[in-house]
C-alpha atoms as a PDB file:
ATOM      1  CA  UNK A   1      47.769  21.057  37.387  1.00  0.00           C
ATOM      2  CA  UNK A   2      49.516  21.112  33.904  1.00  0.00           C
ATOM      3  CA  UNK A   3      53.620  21.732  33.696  1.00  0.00           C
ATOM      4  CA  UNK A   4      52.639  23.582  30.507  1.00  0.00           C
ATOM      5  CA  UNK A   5      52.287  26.944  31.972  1.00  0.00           C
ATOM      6  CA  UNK A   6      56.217  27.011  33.599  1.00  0.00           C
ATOM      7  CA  UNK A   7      57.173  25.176  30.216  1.00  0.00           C
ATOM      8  CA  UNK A   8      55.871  28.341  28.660  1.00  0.00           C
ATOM      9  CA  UNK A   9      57.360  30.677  30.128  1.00  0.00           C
ATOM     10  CA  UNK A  10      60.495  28.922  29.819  1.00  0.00           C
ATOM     11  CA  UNK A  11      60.652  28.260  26.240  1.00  0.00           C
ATOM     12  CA  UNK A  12      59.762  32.379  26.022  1.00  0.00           C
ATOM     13  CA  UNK A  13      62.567  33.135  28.067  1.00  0.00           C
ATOM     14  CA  UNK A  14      64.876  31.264  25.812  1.00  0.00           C
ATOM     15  CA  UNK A  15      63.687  32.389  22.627  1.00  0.00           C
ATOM     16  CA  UNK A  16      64.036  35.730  23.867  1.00  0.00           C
ATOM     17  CA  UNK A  17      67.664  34.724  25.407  1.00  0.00           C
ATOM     18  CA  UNK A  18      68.863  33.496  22.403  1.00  0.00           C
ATOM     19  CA  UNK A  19      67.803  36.072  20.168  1.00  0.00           C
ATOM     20  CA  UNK A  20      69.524  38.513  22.026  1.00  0.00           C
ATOM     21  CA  UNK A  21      72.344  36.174  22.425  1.00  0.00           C
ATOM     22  CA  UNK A  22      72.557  35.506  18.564  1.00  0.00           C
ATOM     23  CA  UNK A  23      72.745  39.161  18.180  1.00  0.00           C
ATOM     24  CA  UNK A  24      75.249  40.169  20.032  1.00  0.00           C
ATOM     25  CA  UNK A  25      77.478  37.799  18.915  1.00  0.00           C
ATOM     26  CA  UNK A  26      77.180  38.309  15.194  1.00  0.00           C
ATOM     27  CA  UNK A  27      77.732  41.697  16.107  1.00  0.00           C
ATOM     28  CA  UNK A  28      80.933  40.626  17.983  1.00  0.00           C
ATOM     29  CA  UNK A  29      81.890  38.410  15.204  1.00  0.00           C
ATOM     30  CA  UNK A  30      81.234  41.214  12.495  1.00  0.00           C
ATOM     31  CA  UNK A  31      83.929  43.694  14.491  1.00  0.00           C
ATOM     32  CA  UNK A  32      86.300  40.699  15.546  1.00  0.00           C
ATOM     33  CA  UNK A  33      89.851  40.064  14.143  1.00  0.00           C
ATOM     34  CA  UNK A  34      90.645  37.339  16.168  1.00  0.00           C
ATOM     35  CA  UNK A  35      88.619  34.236  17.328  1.00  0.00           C
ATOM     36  CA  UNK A  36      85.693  35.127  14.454  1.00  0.00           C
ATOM     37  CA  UNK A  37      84.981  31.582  14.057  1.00  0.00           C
ATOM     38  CA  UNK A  38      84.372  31.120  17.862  1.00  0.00           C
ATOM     39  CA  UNK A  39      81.474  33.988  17.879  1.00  0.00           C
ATOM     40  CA  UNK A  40      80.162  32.912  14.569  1.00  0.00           C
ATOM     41  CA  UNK A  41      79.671  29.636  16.402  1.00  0.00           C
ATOM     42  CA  UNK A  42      78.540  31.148  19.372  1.00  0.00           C
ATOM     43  CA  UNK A  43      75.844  32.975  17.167  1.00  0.00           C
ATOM     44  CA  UNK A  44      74.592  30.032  15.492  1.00  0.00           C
ATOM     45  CA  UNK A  45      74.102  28.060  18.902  1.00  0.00           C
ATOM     46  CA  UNK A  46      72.431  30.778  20.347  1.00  0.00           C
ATOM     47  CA  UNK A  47      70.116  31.166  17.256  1.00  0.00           C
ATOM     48  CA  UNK A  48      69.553  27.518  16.993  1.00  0.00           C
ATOM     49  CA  UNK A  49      68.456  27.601  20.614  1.00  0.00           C
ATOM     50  CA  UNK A  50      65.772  30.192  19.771  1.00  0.00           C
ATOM     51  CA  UNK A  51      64.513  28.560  17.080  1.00  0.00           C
ATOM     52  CA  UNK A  52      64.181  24.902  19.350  1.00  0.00           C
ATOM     53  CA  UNK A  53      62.286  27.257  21.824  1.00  0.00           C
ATOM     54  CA  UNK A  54      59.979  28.977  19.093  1.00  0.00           C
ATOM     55  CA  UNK A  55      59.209  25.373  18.187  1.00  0.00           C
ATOM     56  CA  UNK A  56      58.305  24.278  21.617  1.00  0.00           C
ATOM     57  CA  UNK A  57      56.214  27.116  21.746  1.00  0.00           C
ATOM     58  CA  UNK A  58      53.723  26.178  19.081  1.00  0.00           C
ATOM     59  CA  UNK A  59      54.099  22.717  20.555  1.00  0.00           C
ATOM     60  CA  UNK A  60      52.609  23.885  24.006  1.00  0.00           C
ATOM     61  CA  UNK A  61      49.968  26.201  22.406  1.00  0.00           C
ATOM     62  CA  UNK A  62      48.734  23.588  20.479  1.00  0.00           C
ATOM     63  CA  UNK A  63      48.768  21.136  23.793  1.00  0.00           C
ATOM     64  CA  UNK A  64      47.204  23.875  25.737  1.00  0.00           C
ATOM     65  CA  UNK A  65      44.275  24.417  23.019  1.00  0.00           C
ATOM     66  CA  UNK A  66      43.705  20.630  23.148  1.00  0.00           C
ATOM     67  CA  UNK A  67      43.342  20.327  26.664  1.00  0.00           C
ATOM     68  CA  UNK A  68      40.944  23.311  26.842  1.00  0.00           C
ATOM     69  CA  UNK A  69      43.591  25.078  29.116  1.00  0.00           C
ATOM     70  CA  UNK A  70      43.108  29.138  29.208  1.00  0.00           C
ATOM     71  CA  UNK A  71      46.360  31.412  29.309  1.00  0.00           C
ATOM     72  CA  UNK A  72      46.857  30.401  32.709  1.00  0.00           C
ATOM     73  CA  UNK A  73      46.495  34.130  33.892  1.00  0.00           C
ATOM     74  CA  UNK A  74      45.012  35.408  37.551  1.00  0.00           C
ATOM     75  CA  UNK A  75      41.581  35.337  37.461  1.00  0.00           C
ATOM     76  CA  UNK A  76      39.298  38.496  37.081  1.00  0.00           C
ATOM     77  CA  UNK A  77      37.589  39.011  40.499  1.00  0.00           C
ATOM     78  CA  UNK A  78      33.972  39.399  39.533  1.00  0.00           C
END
């Protein structure tokens, strides 16, 4: 069994995570007065994390094409 599958779904869960997380905190950062620099930070962390994850993603798919490995779904019953 391959650890590419869990490693899939985790790198989607962060990309997602830390696009919302980028979000929000440029939004944050856009209406702050105080501590701007601290959310702008926080934004670019978060986005940075989502782009590491996108990354990883095309990393996996291209491990999973070479190893001939399917999407890893439940099977069909036939």
């Amino acid at each position: 069994m391959s650890d590419l599958p869990l490693r899939r779904l985790l790198s989607r869960m962060a990309l997602v995570a830390g696009v919302i997380a980028a979000a929000v905190c440029a939004w944050i950062a856009a209406d702050a007065d105080a501590h701007r620099g601290v959310w702008i930070f926080a934004a670019a962390v978060s986005a940075a994390t989502a782009l590491v994850a996108a990354i990883d993603l095309g990393v996996i798919r291209r491990r999973m094409h070479q190893r001939g490995l399917r999407s890893m779904r439940f099977p069909h019953p036939r």
